[in-house]
C-alpha atoms as a PDB file:
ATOM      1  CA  UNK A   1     -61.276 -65.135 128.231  1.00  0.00           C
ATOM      2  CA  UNK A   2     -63.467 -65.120 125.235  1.00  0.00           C
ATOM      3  CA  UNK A   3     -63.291 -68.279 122.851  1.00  0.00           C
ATOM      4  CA  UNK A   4     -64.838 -67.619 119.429  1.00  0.00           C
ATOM      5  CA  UNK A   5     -65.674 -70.522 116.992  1.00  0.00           C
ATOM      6  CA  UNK A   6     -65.113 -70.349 113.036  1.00  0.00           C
ATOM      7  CA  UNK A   7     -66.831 -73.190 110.753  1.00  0.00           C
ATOM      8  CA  UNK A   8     -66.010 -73.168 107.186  1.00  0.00           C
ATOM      9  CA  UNK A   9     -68.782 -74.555 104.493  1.00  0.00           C
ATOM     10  CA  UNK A  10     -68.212 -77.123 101.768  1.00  0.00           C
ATOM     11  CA  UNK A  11     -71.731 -78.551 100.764  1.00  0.00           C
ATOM     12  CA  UNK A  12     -71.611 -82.374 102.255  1.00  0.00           C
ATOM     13  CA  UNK A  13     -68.068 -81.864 103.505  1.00  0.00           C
ATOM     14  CA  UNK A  14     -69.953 -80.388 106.468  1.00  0.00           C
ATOM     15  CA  UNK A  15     -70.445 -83.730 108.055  1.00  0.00           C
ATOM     16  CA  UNK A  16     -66.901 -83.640 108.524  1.00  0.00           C
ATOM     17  CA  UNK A  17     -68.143 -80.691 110.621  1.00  0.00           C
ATOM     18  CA  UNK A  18     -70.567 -82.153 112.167  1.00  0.00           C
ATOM     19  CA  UNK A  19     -68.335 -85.152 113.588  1.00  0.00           C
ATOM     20  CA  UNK A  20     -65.606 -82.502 115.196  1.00  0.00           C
ATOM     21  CA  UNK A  21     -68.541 -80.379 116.984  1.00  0.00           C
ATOM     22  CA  UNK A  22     -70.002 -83.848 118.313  1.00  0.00           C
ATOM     23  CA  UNK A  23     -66.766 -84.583 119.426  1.00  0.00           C
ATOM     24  CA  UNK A  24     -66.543 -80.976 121.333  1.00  0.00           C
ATOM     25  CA  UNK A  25     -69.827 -81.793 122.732  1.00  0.00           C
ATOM     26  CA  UNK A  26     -68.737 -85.197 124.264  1.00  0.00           C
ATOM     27  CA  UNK A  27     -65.914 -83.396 125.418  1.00  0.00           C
ATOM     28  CA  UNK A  28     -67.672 -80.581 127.108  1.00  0.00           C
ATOM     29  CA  UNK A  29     -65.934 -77.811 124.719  1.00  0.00           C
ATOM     30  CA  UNK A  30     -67.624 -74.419 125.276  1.00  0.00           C
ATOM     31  CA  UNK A  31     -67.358 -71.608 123.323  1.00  0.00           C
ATOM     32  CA  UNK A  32     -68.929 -67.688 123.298  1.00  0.00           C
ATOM     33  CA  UNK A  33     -69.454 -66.833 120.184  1.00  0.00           C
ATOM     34  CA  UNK A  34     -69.966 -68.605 116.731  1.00  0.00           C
ATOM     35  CA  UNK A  35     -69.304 -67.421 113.374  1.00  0.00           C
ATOM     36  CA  UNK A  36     -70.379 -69.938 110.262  1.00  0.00           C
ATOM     37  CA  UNK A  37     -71.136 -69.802 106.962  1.00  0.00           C
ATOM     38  CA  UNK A  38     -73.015 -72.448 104.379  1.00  0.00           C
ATOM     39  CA  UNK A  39     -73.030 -75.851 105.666  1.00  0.00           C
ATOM     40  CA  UNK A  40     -71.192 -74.824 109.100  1.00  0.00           C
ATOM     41  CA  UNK A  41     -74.222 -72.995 109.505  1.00  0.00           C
ATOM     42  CA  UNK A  42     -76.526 -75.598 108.895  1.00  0.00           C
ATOM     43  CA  UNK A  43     -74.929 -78.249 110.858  1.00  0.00           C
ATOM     44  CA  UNK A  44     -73.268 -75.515 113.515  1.00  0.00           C
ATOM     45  CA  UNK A  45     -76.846 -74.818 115.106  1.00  0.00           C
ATOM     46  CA  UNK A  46     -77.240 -78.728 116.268  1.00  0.00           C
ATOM     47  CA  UNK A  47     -73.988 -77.775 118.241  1.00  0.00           C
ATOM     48  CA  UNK A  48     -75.875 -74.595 120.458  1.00  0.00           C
ATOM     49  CA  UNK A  49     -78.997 -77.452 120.411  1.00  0.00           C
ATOM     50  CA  UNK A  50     -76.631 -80.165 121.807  1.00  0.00           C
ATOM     51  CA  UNK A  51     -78.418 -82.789 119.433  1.00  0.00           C
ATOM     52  CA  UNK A  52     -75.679 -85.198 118.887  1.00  0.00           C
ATOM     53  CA  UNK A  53     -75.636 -86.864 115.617  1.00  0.00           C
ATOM     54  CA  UNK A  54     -78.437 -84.639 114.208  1.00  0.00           C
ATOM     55  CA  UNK A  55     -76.881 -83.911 111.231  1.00  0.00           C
ATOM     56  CA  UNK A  56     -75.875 -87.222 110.292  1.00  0.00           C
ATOM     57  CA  UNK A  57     -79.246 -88.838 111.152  1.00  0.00           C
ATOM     58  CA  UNK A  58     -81.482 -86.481 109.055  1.00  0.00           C
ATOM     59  CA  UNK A  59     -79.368 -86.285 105.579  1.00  0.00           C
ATOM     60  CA  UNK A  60     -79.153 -90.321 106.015  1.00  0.00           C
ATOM     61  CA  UNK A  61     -82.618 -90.633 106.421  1.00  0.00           C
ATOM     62  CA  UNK A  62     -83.663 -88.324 103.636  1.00  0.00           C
ATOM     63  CA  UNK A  63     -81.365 -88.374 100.589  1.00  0.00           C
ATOM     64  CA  UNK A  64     -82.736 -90.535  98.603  1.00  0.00           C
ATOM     65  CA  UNK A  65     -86.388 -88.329  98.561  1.00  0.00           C
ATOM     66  CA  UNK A  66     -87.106 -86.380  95.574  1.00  0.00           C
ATOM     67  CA  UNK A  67     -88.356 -83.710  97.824  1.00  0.00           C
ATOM     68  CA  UNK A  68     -84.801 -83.056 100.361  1.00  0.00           C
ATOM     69  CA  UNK A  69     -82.622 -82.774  97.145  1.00  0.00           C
ATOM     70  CA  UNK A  70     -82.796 -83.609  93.546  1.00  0.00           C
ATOM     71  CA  UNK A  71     -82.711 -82.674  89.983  1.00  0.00           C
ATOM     72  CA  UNK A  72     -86.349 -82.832  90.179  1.00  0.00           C
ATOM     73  CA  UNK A  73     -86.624 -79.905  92.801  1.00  0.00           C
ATOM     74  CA  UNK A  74     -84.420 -78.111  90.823  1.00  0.00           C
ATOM     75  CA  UNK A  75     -86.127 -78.209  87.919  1.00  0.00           C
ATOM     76  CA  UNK A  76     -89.603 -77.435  89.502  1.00  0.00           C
ATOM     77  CA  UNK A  77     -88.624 -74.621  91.900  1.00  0.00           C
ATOM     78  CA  UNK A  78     -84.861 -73.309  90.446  1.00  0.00           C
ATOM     79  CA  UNK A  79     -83.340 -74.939  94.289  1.00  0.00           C
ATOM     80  CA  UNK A  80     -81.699 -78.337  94.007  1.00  0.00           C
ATOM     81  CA  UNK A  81     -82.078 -78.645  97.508  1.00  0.00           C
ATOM     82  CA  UNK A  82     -85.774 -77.923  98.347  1.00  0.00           C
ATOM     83  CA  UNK A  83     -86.990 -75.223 100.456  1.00  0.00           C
ATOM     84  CA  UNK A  84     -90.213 -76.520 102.061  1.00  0.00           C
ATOM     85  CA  UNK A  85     -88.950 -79.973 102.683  1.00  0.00           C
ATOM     86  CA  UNK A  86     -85.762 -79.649 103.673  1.00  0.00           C
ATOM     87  CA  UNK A  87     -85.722 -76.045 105.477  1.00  0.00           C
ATOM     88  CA  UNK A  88     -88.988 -76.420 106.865  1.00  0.00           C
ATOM     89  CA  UNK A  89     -90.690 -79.749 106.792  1.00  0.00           C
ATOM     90  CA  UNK A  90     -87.679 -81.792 108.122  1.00  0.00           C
ATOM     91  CA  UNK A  91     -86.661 -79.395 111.124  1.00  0.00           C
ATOM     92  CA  UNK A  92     -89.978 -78.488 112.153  1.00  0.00           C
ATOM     93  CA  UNK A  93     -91.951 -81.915 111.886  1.00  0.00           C
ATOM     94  CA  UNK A  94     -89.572 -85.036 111.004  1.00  0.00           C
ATOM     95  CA  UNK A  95     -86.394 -84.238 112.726  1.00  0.00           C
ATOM     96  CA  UNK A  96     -87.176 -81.233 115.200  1.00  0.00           C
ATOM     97  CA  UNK A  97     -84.701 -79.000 115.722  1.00  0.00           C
ATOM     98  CA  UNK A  98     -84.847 -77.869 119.763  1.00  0.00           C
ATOM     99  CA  UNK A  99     -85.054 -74.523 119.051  1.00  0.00           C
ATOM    100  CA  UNK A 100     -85.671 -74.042 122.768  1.00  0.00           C
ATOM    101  CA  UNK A 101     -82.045 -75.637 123.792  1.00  0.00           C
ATOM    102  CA  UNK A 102     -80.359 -73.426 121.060  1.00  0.00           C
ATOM    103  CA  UNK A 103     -81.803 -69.947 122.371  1.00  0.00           C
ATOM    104  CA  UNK A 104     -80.821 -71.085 126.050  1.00  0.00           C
ATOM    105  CA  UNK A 105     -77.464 -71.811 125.246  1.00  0.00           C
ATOM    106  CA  UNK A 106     -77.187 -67.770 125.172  1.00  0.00           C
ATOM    107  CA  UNK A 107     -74.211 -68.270 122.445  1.00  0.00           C
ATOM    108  CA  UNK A 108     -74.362 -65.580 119.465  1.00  0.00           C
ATOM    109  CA  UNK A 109     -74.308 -67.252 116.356  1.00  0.00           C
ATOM    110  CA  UNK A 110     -73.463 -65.690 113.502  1.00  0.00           C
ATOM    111  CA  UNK A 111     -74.245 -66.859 109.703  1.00  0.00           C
ATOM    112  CA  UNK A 112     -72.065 -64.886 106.577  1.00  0.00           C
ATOM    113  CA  UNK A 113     -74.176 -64.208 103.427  1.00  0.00           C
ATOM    114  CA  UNK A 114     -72.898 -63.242 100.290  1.00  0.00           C
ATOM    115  CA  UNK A 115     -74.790 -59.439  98.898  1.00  0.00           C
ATOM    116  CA  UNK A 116     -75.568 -60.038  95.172  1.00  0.00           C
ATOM    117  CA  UNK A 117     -75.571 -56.158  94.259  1.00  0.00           C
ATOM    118  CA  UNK A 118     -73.111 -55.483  96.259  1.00  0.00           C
ATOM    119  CA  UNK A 119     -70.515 -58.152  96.362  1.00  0.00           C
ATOM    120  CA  UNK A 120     -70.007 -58.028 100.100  1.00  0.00           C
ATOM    121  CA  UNK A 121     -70.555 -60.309 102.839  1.00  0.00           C
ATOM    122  CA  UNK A 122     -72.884 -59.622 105.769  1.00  0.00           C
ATOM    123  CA  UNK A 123     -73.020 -61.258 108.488  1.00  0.00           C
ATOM    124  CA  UNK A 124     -76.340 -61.851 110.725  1.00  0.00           C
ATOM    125  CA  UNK A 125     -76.596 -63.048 114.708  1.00  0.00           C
ATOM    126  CA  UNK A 126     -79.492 -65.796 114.399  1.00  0.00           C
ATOM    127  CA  UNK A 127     -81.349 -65.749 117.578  1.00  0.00           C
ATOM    128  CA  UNK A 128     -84.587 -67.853 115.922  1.00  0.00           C
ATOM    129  CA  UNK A 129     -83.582 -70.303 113.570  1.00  0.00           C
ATOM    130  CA  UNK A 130     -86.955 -71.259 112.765  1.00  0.00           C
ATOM    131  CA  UNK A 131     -87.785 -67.630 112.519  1.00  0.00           C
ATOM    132  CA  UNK A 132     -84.851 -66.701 110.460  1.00  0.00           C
ATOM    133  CA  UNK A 133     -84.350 -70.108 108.500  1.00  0.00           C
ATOM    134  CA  UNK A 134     -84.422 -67.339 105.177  1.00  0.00           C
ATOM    135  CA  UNK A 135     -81.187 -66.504 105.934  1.00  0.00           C
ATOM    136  CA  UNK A 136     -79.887 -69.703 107.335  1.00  0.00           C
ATOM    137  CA  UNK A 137     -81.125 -70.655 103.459  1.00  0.00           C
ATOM    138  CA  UNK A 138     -79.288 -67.855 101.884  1.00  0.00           C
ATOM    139  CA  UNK A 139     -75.455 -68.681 103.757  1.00  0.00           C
ATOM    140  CA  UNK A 140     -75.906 -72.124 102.126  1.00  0.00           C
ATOM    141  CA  UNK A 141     -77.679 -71.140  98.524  1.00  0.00           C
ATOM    142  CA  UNK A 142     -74.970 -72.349  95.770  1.00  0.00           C
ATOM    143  CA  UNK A 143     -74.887 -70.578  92.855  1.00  0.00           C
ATOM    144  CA  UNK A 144     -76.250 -71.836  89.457  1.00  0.00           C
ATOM    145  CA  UNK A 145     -78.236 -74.772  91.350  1.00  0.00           C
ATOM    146  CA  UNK A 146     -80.214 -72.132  93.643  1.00  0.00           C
ATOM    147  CA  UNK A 147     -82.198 -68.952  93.554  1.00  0.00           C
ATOM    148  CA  UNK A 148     -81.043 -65.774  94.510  1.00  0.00           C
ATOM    149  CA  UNK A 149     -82.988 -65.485  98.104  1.00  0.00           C
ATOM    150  CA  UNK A 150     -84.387 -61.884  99.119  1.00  0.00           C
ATOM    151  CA  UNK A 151     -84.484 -61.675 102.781  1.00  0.00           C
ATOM    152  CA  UNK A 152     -85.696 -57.710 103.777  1.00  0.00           C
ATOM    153  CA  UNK A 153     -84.981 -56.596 100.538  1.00  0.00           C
ATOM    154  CA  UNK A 154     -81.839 -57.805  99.751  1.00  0.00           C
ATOM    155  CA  UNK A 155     -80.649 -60.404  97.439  1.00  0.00           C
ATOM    156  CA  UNK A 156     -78.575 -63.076  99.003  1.00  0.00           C
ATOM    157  CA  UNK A 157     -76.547 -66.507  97.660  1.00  0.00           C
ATOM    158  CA  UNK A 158     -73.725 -68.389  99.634  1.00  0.00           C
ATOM    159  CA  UNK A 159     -71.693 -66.809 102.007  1.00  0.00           C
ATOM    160  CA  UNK A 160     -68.384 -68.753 101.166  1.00  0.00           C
ATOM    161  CA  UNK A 161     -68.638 -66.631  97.797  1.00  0.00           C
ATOM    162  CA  UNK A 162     -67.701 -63.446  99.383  1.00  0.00           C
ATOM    163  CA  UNK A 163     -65.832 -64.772 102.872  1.00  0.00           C
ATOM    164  CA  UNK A 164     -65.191 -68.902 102.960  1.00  0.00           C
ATOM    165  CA  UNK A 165     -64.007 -68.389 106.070  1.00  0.00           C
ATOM    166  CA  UNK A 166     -65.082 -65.925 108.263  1.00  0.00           C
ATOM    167  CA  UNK A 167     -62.086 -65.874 110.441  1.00  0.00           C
ATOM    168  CA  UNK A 168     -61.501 -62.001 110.288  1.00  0.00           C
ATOM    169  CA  UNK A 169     -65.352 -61.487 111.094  1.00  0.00           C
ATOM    170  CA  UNK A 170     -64.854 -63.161 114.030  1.00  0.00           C
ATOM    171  CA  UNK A 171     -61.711 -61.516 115.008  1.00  0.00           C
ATOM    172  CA  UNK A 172     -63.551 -58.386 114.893  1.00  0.00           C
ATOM    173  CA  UNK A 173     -65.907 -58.978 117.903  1.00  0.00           C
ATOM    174  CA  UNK A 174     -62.574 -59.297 120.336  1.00  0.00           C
ATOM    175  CA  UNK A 175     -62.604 -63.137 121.156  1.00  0.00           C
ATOM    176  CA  UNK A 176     -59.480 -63.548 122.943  1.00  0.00           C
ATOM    177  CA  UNK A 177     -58.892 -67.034 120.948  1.00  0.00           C
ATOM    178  CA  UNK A 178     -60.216 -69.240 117.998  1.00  0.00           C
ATOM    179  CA  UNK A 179     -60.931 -72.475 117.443  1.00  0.00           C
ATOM    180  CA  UNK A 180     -61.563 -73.172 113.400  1.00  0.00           C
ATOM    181  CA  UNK A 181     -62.871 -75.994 111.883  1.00  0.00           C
ATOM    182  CA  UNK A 182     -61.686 -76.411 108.120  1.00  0.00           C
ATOM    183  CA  UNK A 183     -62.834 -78.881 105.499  1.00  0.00           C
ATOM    184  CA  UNK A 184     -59.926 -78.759 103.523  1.00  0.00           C
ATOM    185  CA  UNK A 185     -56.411 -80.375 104.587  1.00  0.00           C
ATOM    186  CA  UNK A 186     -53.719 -77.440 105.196  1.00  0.00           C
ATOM    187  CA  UNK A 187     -52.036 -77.828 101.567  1.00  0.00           C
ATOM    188  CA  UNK A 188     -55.310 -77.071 100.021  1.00  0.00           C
ATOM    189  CA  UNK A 189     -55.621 -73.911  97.435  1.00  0.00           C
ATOM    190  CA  UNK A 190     -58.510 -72.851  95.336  1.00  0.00           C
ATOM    191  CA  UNK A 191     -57.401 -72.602  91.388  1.00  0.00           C
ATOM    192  CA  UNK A 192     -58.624 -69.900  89.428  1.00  0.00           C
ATOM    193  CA  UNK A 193     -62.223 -70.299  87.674  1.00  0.00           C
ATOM    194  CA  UNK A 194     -62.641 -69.304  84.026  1.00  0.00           C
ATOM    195  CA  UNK A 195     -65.919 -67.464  85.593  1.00  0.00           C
ATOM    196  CA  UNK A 196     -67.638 -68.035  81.972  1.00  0.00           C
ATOM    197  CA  UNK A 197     -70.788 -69.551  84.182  1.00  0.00           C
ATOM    198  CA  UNK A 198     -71.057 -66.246  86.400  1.00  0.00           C
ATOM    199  CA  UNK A 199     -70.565 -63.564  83.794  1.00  0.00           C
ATOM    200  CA  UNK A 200     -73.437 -65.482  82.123  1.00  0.00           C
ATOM    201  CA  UNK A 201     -76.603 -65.879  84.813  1.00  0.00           C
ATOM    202  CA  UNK A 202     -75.509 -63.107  87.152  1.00  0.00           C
ATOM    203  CA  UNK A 203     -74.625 -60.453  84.131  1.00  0.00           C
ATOM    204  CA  UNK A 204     -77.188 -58.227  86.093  1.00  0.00           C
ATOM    205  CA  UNK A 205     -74.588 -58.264  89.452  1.00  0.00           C
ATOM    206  CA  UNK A 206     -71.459 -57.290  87.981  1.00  0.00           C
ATOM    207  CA  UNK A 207     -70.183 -56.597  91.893  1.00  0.00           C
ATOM    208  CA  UNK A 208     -71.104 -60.065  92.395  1.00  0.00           C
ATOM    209  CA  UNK A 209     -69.406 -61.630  89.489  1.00  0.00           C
ATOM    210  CA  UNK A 210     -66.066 -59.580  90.230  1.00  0.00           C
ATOM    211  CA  UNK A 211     -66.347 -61.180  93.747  1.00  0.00           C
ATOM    212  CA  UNK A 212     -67.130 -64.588  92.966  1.00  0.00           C
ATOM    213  CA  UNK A 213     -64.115 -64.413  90.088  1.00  0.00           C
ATOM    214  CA  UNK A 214     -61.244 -63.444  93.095  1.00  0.00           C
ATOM    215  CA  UNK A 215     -62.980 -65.977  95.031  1.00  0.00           C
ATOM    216  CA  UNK A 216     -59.863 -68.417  94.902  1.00  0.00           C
ATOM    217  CA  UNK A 217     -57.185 -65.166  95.778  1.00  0.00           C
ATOM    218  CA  UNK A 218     -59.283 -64.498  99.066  1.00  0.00           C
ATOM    219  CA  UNK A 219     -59.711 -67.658 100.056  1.00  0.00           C
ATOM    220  CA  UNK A 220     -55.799 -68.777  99.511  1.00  0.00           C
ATOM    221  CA  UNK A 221     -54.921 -65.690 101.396  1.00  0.00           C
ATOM    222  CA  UNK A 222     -57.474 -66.770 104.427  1.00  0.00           C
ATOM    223  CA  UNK A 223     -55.792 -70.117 104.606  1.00  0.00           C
ATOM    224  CA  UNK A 224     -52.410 -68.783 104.556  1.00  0.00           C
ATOM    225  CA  UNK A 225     -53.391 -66.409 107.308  1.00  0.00           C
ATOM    226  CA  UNK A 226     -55.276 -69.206 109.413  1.00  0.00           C
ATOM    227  CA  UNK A 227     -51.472 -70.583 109.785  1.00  0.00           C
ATOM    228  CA  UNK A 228     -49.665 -67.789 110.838  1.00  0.00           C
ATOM    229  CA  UNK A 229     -52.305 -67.136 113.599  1.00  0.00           C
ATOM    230  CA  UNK A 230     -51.767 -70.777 114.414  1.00  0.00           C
ATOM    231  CA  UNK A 231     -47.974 -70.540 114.759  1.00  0.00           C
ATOM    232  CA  UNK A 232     -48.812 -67.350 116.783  1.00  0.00           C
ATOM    233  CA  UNK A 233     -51.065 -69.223 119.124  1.00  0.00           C
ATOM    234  CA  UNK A 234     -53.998 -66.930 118.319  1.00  0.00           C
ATOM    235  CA  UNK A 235     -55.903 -69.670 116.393  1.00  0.00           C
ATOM    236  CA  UNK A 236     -56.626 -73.627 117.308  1.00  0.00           C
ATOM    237  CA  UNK A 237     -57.685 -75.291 113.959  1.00  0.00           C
ATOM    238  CA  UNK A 238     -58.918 -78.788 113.456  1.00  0.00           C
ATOM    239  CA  UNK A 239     -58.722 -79.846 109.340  1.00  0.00           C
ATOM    240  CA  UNK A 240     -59.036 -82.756 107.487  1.00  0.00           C
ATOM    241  CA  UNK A 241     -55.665 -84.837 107.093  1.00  0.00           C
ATOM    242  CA  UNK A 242     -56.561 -85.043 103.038  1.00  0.00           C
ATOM    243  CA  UNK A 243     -59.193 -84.222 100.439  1.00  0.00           C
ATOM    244  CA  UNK A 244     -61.872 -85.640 101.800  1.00  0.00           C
ATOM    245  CA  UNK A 245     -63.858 -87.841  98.985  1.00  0.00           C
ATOM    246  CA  UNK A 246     -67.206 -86.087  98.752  1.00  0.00           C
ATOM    247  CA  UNK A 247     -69.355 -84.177  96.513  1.00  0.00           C
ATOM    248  CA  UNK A 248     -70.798 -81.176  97.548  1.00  0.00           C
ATOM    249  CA  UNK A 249     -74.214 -82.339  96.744  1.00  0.00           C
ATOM    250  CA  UNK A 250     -73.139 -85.982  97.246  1.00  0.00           C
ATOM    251  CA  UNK A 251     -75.854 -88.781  97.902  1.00  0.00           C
ATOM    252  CA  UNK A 252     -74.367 -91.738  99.251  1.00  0.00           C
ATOM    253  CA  UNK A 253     -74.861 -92.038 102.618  1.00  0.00           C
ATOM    254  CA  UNK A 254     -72.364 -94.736 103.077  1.00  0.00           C
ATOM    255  CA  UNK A 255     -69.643 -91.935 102.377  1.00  0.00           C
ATOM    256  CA  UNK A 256     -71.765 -89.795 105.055  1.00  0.00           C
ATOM    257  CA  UNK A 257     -70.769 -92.044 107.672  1.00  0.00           C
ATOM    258  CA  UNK A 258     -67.316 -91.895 106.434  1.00  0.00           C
ATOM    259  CA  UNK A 259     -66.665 -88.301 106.203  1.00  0.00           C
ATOM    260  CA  UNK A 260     -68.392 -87.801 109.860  1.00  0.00           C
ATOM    261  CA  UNK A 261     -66.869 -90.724 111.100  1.00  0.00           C
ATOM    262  CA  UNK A 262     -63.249 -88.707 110.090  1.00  0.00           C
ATOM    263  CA  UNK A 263     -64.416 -85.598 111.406  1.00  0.00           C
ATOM    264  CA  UNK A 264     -65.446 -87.564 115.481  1.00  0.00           C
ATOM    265  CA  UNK A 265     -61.907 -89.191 115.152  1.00  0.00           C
ATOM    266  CA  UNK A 266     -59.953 -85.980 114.370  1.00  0.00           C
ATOM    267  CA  UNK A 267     -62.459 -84.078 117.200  1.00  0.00           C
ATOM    268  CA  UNK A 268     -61.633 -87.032 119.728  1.00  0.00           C
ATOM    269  CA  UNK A 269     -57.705 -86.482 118.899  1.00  0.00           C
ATOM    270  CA  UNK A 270     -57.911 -83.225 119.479  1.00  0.00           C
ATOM    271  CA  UNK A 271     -59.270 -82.241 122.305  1.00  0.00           C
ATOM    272  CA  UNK A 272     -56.185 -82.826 124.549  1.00  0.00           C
ATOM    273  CA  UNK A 273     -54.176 -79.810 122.469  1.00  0.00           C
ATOM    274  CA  UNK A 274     -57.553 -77.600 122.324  1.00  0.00           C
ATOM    275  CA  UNK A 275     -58.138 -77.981 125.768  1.00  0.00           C
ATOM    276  CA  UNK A 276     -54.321 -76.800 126.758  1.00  0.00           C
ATOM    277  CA  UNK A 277     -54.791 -74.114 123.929  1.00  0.00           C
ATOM    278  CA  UNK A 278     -57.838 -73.403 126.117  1.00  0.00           C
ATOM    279  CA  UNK A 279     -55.735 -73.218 129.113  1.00  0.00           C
ATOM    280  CA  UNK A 280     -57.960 -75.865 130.342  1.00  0.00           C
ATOM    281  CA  UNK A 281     -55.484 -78.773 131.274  1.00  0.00           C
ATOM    282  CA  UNK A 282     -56.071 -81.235 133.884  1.00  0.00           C
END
């Protein structure tokens, strides 16, 4: 039996993320395949690395720099959150990602990227993340606060644009059963954006602009499907019991502990019903 993994984005709601997958590592979870996009990319790899508490530890330690992300960096290189120093400096030399540990877990991970010409999401299997950080960059590269990031070419911004939730992607490579982590509580539905913002900087990708305007339909629809599978028993998900209070960009790190802290607690609860989902009772 194959067991695929889904992680949803959200900006700082990731560390709600972060604190389910650290509770699947205490638990000894394993999975075969794993299919993220924006922050459940960034914070998904530390799962593959088995670096508990990774994520937590690094945006704590550096969100209050100038150089991880700020206004500043936006203003002096278009990318609130700053390429060198957070993509580079911070995993390579301050907080070392064990790129070693994540290329012997042998688990494909897949990152979703939004096209900007063409509208469309692609979806890439990261074997180096050091190597391909470009593209790590791209899944998580919000509009309006980020640059449009060419990787071979192509012109890339946020996955969750195009596919928030990649659960049909990953449905498509024949795992036998998914586990999905959400950052959004089950009653949550996108609302319809004026789009005034998009037609504006990204006049030049009218694909793109049509895309990111039925954002909200595609999403709503994903959710709604996400429960059906569940009553099916196709899909395990793990959300978020309400909205949970963060910004996307958010720099308190007092509500970091918070949001992670909710995420280990709702892991920790449940792993008894994902590991009899798994058909792994004891």
């Amino acid at each position: 039996m194959k067991v695929g993994l889904v992680l949803e984005g959200g900006g700082m709601r990731g560390l709600y993320t972060a604190g389910v997958l650290d509770a699947f590592l205490d638990a000894g979870i394993k999975v075969d395949g794993i299919v993220s996009v924006s922050a459940g990319a960034l914070f998904g790899v530390n799962f593959l690395s088995k670096q508990r508490g990774r994520a937590l530890r690094y945006n704590k330690r550096f969100i209050k720099d100038k150089n991880y992300m700020s206004l500043r960096s936006w203003l002096l290189t278009g990318n609130v959150v700053n390429k060198n120093f957070t993509y580079y400096k911070v995993p390579m030399e301050l907080d070392k990602f064990d790129q070693e540990a994540f290329a012997k877990s042998g688990v494909p991970f897949y990152v979703t990227v939004t096209n900007v010409e063409t509208g469309l999401p692609e979806y890439y299997k990261i074997d180096h993340v050091f190597e391909q950080m470009e593209l790590l960059r791209a899944s998580s590269a919000l509009p309006v606060v980020s640059k449009i990031i060419e990787v071979d070419g192509k012109k890339y911004l946020d996955g969750g644009l195009s596919d928030s939730i990649p659960v049909d992607f990953a449905r498509s490579l024949g795992f036998d059963k998914l586990i999905v982590i959400l950052t959004q509580p089950i009653d949550y539905r996108k609302k319809p954006s004026s789009g005034r913002v998009y037609r504006l900087l990204y006049k030049k990708y009218p694909k793109f602009v049509a895309v990111a305007l039925k954002r909200y339909q595609h999403y709503n629809d994903t959710v709604e499907k996400i429960i059906q599978l569940e009553h099916q028993g196709q899909v395990f998900a793990v959300r978020p019991q309400k909205s949970l209070e963060i910004g996307r960009l958010e720099k308190n790190p007092v509500k970091f502990d918070e949001i992670y802290g909710l995420g280990l607690a709702d892991g920790e609860k449940a792993v008894a019903g994902l590991m009899g989902y798994l058909g792994n009772e004891e």
